[in-house]
Protein backbone atom coordinates (compact mmCIF):
# COMPACT_ATOMS: atom_id res chain seq x y z
CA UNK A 1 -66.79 -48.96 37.10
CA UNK A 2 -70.55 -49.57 38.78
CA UNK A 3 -72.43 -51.20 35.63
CA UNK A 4 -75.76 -52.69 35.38
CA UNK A 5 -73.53 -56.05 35.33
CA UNK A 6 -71.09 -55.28 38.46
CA UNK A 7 -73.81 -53.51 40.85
CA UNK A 8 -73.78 -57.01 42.77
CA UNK A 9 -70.72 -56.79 44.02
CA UNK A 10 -68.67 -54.58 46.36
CA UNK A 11 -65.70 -55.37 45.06
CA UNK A 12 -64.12 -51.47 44.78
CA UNK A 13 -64.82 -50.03 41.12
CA UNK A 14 -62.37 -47.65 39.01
CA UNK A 15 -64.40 -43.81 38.58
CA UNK A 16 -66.37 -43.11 35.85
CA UNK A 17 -64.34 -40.07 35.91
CA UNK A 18 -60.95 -41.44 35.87
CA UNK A 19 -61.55 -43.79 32.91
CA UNK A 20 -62.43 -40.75 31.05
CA UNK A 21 -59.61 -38.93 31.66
CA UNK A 22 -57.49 -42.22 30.87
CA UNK A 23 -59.55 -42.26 27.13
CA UNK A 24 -58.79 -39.09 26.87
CA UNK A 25 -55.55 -39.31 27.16
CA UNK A 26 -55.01 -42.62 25.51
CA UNK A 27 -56.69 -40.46 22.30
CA UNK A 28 -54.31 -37.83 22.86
CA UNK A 29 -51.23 -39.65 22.37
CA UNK A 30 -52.49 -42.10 19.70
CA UNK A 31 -53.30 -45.01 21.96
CA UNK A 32 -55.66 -47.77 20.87
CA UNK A 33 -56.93 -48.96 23.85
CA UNK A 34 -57.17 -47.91 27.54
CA UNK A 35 -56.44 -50.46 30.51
CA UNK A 36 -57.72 -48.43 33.73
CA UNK A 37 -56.86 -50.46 36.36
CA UNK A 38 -53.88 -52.72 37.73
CA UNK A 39 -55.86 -55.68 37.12
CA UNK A 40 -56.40 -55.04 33.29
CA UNK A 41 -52.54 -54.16 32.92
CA UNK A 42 -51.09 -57.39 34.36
CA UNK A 43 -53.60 -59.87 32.52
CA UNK A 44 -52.31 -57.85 29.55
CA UNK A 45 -48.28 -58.38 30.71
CA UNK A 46 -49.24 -62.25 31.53
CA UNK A 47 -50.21 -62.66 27.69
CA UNK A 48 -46.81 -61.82 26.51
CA UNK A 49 -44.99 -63.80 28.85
CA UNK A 50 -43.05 -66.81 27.54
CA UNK A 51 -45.45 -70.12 29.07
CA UNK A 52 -42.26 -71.68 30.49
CA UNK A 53 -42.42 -68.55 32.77
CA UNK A 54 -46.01 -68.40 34.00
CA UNK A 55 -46.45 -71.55 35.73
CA UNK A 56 -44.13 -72.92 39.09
CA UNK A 57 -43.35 -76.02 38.08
């Protein structure tokens, strides 16, 4: 989303508008949190996965 803290970059940004409508209906179906992009989802994934299977070896 285009913060104060990410206006130096170009990098593409998520909507204003579609993170509300993803809190919205994270509080509609008794959700605690909201991750609004791809990005936010697989960091998420990669903290549950076993260690052996995050790194090549």
């Amino acid at each position: 989303m285009d913060t104060d803290l990410s206006a130096w970059t170009d990098a593409p940004k998520i909507s204003p508008e579609l993170v509300a409508a993803l809190t919205m209906d994270a509080l509609k179906h008794g959700r605690l949190e909201v991750l609004a992009d791809e990005q936010t989802r697989a960091a998420k994934a990669a903290l549950s996965t076993p260690t052996d299977k995050r790194w090549d070896r």
